[in-house]
C-alpha atoms as a PDB file:
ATOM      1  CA  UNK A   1       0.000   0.000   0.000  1.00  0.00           C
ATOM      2  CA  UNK A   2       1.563   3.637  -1.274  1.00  0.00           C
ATOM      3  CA  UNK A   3       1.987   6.176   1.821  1.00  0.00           C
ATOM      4  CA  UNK A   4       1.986   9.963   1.834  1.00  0.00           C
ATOM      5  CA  UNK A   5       5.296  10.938   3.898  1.00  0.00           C
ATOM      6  CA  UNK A   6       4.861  14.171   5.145  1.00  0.00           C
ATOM      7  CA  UNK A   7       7.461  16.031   5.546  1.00  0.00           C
ATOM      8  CA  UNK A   8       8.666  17.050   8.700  1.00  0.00           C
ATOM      9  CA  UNK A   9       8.550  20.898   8.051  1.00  0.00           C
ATOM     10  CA  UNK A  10       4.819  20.992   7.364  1.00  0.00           C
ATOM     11  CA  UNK A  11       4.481  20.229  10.833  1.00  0.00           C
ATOM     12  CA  UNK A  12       4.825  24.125  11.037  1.00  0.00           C
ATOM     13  CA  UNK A  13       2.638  24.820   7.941  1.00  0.00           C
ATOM     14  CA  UNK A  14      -0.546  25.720   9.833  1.00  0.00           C
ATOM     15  CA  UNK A  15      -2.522  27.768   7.546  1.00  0.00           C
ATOM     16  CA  UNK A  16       0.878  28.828   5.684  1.00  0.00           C
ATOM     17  CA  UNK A  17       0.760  30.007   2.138  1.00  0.00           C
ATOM     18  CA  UNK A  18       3.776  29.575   0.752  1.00  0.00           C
ATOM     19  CA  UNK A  19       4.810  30.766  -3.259  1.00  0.00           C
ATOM     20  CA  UNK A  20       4.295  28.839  -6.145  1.00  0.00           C
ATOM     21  CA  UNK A  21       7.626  26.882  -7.149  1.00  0.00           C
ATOM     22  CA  UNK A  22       8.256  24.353 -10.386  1.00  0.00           C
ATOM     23  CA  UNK A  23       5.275  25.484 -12.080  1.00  0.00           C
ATOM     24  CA  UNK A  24       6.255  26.220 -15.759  1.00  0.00           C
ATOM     25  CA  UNK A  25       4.149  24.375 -18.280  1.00  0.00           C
ATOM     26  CA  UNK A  26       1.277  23.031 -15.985  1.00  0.00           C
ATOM     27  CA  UNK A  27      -1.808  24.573 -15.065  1.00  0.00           C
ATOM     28  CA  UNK A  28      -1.113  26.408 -11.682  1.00  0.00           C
ATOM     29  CA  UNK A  29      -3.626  27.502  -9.051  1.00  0.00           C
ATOM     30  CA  UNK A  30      -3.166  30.025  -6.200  1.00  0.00           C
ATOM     31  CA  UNK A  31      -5.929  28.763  -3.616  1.00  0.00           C
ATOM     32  CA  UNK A  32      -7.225  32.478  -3.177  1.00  0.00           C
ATOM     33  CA  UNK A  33     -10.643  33.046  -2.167  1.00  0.00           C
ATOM     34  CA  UNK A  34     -11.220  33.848  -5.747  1.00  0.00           C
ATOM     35  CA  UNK A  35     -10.602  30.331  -7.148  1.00  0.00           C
ATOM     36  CA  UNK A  36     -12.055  27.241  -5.127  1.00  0.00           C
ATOM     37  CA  UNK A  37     -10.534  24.208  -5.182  1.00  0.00           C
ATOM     38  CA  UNK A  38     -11.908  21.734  -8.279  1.00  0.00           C
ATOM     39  CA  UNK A  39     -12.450  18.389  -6.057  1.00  0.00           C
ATOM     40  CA  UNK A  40     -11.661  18.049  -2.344  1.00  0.00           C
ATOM     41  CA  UNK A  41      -9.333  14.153  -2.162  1.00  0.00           C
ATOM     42  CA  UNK A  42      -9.635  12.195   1.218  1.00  0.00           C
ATOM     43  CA  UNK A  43      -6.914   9.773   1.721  1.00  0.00           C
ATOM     44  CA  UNK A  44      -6.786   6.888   4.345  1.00  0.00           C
ATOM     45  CA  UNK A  45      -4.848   7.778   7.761  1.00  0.00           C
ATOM     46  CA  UNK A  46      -1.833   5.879   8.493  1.00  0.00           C
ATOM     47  CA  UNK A  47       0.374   4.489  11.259  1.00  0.00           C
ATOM     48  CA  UNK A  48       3.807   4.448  10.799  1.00  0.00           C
ATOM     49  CA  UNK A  49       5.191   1.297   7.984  1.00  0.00           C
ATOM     50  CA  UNK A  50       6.082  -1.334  10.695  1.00  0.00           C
ATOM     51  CA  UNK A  51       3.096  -0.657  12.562  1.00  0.00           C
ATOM     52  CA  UNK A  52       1.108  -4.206  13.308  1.00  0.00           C
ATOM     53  CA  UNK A  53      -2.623  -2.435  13.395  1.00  0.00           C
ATOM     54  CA  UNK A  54      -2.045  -2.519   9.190  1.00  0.00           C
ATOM     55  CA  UNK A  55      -1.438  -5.850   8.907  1.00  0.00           C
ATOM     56  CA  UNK A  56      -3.517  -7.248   6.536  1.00  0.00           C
ATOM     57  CA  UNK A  57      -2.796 -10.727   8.140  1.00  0.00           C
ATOM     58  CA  UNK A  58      -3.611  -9.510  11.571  1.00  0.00           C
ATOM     59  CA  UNK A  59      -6.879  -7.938  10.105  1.00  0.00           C
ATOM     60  CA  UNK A  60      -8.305 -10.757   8.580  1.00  0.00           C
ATOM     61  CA  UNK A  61      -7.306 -12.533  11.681  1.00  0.00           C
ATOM     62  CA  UNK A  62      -9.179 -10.456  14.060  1.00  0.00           C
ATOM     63  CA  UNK A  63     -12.033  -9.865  11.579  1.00  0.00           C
ATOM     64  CA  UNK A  64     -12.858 -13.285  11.163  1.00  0.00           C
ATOM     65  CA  UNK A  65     -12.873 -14.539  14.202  1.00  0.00           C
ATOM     66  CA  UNK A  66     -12.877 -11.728  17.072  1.00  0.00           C
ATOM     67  CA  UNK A  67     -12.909 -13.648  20.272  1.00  0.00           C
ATOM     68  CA  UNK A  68     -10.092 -16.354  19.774  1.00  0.00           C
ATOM     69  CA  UNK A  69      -7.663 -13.817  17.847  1.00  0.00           C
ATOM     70  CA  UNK A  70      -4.570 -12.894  19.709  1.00  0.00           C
ATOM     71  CA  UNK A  71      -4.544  -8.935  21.123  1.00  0.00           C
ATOM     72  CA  UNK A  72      -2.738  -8.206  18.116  1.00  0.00           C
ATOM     73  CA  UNK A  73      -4.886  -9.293  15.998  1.00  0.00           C
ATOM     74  CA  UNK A  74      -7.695  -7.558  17.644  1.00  0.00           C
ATOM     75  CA  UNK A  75      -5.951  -4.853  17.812  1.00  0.00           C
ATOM     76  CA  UNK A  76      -5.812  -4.747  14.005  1.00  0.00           C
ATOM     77  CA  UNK A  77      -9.060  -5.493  13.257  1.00  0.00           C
ATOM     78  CA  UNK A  78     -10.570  -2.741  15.622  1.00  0.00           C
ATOM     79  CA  UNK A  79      -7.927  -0.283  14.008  1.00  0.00           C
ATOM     80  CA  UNK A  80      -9.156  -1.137  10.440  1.00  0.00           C
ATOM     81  CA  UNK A  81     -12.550   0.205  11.472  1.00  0.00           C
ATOM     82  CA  UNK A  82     -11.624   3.044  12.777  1.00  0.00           C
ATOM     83  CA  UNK A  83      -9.080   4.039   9.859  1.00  0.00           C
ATOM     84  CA  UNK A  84     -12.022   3.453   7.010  1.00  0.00           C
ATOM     85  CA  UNK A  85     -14.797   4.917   9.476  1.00  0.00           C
ATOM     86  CA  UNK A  86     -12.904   8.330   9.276  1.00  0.00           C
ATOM     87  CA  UNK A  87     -12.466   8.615   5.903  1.00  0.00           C
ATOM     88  CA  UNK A  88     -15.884   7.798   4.977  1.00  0.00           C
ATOM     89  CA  UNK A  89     -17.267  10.410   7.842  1.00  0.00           C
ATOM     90  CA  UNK A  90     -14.766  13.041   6.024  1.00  0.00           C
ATOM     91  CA  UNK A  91     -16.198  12.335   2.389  1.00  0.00           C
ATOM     92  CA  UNK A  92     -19.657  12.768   4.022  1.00  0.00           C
ATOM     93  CA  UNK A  93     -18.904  15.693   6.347  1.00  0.00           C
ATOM     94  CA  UNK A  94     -17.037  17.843   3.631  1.00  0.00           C
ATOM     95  CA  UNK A  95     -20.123  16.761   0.398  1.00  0.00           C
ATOM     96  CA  UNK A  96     -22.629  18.032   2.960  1.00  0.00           C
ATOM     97  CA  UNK A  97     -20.726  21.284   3.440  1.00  0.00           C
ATOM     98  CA  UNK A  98     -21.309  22.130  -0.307  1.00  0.00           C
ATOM     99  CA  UNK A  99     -17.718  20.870  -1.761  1.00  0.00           C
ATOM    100  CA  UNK A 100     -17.227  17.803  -3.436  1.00  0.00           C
ATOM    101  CA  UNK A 101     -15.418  15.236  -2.131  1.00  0.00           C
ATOM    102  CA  UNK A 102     -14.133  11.635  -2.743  1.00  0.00           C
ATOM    103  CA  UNK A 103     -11.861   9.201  -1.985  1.00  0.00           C
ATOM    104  CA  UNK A 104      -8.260   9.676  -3.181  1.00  0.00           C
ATOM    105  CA  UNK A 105      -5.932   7.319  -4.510  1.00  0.00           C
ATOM    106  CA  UNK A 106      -2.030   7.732  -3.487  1.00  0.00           C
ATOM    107  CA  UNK A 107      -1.012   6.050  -6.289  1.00  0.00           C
ATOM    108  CA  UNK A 108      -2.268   8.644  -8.981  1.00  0.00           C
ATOM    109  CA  UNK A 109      -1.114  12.311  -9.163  1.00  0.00           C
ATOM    110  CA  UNK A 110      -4.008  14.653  -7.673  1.00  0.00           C
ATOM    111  CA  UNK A 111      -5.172  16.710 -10.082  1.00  0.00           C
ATOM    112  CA  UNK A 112      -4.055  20.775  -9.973  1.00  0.00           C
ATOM    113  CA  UNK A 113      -6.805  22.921  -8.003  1.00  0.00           C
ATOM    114  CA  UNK A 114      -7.316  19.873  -5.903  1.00  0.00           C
ATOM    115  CA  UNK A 115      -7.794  20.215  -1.857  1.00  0.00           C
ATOM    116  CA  UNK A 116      -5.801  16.983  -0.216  1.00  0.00           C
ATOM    117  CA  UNK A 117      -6.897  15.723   3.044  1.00  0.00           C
ATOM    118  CA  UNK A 118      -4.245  13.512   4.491  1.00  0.00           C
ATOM    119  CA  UNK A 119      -3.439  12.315   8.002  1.00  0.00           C
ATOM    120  CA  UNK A 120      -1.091   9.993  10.016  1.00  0.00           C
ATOM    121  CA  UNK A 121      -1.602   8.730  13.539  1.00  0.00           C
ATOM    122  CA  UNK A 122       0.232  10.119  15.865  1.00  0.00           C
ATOM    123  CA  UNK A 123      -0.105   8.161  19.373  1.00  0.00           C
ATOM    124  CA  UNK A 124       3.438   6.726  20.590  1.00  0.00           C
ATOM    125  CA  UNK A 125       3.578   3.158  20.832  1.00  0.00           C
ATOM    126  CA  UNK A 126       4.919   2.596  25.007  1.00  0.00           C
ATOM    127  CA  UNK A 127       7.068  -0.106  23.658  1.00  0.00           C
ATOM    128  CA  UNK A 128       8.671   1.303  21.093  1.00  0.00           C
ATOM    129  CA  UNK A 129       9.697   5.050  20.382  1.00  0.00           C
ATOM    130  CA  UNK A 130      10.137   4.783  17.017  1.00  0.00           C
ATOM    131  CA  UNK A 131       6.185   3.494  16.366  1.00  0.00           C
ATOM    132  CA  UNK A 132       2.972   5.005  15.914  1.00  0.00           C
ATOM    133  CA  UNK A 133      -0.235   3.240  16.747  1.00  0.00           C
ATOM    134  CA  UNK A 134      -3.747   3.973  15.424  1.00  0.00           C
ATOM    135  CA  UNK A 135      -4.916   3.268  18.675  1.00  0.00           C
ATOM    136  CA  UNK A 136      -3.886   3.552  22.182  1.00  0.00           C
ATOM    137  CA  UNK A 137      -5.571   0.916  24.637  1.00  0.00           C
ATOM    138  CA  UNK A 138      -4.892   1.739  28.138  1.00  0.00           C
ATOM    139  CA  UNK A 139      -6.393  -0.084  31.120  1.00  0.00           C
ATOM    140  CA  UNK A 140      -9.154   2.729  31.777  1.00  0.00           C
ATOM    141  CA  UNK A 141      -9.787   4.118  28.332  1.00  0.00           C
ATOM    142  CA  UNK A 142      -8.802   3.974  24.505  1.00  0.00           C
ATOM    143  CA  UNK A 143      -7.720   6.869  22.624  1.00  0.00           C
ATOM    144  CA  UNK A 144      -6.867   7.856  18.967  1.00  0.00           C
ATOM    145  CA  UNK A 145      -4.443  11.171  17.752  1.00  0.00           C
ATOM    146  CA  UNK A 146      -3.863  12.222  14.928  1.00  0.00           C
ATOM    147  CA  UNK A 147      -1.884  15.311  12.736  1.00  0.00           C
ATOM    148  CA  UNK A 148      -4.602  16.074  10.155  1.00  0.00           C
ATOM    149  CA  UNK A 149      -2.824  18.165   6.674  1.00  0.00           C
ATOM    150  CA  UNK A 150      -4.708  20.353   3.990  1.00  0.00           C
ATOM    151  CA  UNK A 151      -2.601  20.291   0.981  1.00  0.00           C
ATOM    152  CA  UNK A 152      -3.392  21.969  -1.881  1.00  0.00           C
ATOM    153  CA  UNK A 153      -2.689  20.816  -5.067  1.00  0.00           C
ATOM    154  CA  UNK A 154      -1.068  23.904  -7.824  1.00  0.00           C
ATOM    155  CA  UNK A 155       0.019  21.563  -9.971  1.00  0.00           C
ATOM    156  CA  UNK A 156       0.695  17.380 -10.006  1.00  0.00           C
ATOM    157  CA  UNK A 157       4.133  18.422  -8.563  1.00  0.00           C
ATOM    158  CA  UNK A 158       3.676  21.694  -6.639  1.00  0.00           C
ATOM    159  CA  UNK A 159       1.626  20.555  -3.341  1.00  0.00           C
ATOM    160  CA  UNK A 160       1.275  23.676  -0.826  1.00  0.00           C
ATOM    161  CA  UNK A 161       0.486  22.451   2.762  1.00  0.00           C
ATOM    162  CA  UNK A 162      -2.524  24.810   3.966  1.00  0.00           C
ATOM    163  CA  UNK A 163      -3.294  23.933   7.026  1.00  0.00           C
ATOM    164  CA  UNK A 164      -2.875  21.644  10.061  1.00  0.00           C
ATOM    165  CA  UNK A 165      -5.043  20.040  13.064  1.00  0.00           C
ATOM    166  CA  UNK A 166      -4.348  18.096  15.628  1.00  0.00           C
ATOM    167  CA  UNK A 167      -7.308  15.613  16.757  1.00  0.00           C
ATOM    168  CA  UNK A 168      -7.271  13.672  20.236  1.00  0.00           C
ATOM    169  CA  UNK A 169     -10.678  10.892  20.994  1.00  0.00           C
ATOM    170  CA  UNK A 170     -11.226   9.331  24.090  1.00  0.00           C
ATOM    171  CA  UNK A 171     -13.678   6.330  24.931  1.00  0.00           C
ATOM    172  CA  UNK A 172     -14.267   3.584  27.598  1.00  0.00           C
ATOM    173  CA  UNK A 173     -11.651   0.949  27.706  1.00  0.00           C
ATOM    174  CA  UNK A 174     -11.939  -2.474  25.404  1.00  0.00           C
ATOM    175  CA  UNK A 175     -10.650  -4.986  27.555  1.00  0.00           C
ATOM    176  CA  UNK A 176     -10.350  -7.683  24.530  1.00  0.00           C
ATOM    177  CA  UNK A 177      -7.977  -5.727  22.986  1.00  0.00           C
ATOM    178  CA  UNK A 178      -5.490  -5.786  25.616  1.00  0.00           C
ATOM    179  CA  UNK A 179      -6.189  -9.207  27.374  1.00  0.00           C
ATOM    180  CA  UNK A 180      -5.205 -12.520  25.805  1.00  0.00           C
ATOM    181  CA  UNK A 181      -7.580 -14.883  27.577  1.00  0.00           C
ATOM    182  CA  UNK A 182     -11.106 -12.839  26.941  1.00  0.00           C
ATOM    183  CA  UNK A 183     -12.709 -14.769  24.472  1.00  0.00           C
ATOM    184  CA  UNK A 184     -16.596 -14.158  24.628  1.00  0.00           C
ATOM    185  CA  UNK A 185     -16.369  -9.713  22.945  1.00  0.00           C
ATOM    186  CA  UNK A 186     -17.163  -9.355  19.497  1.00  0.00           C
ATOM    187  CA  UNK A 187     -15.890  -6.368  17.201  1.00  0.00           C
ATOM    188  CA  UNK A 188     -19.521  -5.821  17.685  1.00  0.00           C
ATOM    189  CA  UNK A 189     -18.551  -5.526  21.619  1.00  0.00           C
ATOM    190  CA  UNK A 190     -17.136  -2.574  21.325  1.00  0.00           C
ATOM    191  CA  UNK A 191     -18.752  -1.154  18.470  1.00  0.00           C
ATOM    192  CA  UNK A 192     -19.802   2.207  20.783  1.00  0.00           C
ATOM    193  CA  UNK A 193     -16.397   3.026  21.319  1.00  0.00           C
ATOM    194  CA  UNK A 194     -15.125   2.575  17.557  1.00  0.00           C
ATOM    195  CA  UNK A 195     -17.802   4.793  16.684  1.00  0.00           C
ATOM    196  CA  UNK A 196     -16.763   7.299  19.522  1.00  0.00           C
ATOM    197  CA  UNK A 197     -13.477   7.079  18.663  1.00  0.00           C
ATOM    198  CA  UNK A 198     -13.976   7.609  14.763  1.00  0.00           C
ATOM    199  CA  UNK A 199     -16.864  10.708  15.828  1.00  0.00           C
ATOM    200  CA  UNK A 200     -14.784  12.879  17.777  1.00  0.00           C
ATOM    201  CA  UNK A 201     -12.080  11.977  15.175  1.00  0.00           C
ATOM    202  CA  UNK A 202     -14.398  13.529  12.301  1.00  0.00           C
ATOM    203  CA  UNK A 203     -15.924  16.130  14.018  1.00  0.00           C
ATOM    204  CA  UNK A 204     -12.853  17.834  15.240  1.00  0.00           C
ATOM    205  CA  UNK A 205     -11.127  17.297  11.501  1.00  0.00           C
ATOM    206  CA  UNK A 206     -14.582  18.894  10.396  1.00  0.00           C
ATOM    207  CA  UNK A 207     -14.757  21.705  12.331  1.00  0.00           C
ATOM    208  CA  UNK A 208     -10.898  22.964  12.045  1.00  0.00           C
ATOM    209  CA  UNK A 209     -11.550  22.010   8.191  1.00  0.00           C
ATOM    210  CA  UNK A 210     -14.997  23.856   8.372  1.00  0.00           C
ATOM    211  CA  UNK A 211     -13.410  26.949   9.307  1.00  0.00           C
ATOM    212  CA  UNK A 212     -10.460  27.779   7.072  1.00  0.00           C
ATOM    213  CA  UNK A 213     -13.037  26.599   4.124  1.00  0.00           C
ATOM    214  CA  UNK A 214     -15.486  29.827   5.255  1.00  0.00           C
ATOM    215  CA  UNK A 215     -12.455  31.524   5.435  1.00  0.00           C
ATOM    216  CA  UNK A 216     -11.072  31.443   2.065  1.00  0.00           C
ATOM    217  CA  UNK A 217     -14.509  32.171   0.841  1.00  0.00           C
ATOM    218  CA  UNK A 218     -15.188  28.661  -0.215  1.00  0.00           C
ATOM    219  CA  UNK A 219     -18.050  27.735   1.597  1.00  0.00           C
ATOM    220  CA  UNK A 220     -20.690  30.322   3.791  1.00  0.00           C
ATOM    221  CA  UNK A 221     -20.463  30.809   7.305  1.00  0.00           C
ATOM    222  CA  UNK A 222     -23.177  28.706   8.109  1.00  0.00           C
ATOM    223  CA  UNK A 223     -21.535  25.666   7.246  1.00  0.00           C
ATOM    224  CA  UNK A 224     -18.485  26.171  10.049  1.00  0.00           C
ATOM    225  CA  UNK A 225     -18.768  22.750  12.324  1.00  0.00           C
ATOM    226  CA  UNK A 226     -18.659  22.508  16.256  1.00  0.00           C
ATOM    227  CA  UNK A 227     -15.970  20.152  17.867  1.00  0.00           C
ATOM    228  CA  UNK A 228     -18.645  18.200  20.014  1.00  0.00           C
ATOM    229  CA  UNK A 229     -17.396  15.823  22.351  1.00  0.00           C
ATOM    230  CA  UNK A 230     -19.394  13.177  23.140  1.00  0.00           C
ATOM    231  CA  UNK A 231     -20.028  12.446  26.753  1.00  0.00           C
ATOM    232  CA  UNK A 232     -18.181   9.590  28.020  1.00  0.00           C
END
């Protein structure tokens, strides 16, 4: 599976504009208020590469059979929902602010005047330093972070970072996930906290998204989203 890398100085690209570079015989785009973007591209989060929770082996594992799957596996499985539940809750959330969004694919250029919504997760893995997790599962609650980008496209090869958020979700514990011997939860267990966990994802993406959309211009005021919590 291709990756976006994002590189480490657009950690400090909130809402920077920077100048258009490389653009000679392509089509270029400036992302003023005056020109909104042509297509708005969701990509899928991701972990860092040696992360276990995108194993497609572990997946299928804990997918097909939840309860005698090993914590990994589980692990995996309940990460897979959560990955695909917030990109389809961003393709829904942005449509139903009056731009039109889809599903990108890494493995084709995005198209100049595109918006690009890419994200990684961020949480540390306590065992190792050097991995991310999609999800954290502590002994009194779960938790998902992430570093949310807004990239716009000027050309295939010119992509401006626009913007930046930083999401944090918090739900009850799943005890399966961490416990080798609980064999009688279901993904459908713990499908309240997935959701949670994939909710307060999207709605925080939304709102931060929401906002530097109304304003460049791109959509009305109206359409700015609340970060609701959830009550836990």
């Amino acid at each position: 599976m291709k990756r976006f890398q994002i590189p480490a100085r657009w950690a400090f690209a909130i809402a920077a504009v920077f100048a258009c570079a490389g653009c000679s015989s392509q089509p270029t785009y400036d992302f003023t208020p005056r020109q909104r973007p042509t297509i708005v591209l969701v990509y899928d989060f991701h972990a860092s590469p040696t992360t276990p929770f995108e194993d497609p082996r572990l997946i299928a594992e804990g997918t097909k059979d939840f309860g005698t799957a090993s914590p990994e596996a589980r692990q995996a499985a309940i990460g897979e929902l959560i990955r695909t539940g917030i990109r389809a809750k961003l393709i829904d959330g942005i449509n139903v602010m009056g731009m039109t969004a889809q599903a990108g694919d890494p493995s084709t250029p995005a198209p100049a005047g595109a918006l690009l919504v890419r994200g990684e997760f961020c949480t540390g893995s306590p065992d190792n330093r050097l991995v991310r997790n999609l999800v954290q599962f502590d002994k009194d609650q779960s938790s998902v972070d992430t570093d949310v980008y807004a990239i716009g496209a000027v050309t295939q090869d010119n992509l401006r970072p626009l913007l930046h958020l930083l999401t944090n979700a918090e739900s009850k514990a799943m005890r399966a996930a961490k416990e080798r011997g609980e064999t009688s939860a279901t993904l459908a267990t713990y499908r309240p906290q997935i959701d949670q966990l994939v909710d307060e994802t999207t709605n925080q993406t939304l709102a931060g998204l929401s906002v530097y959309l109304a304003n460049q211009g791109w959509i009305s005021r109206d359409q700015i989203r609340s970060a609701l919590v959830a009550q836990r």
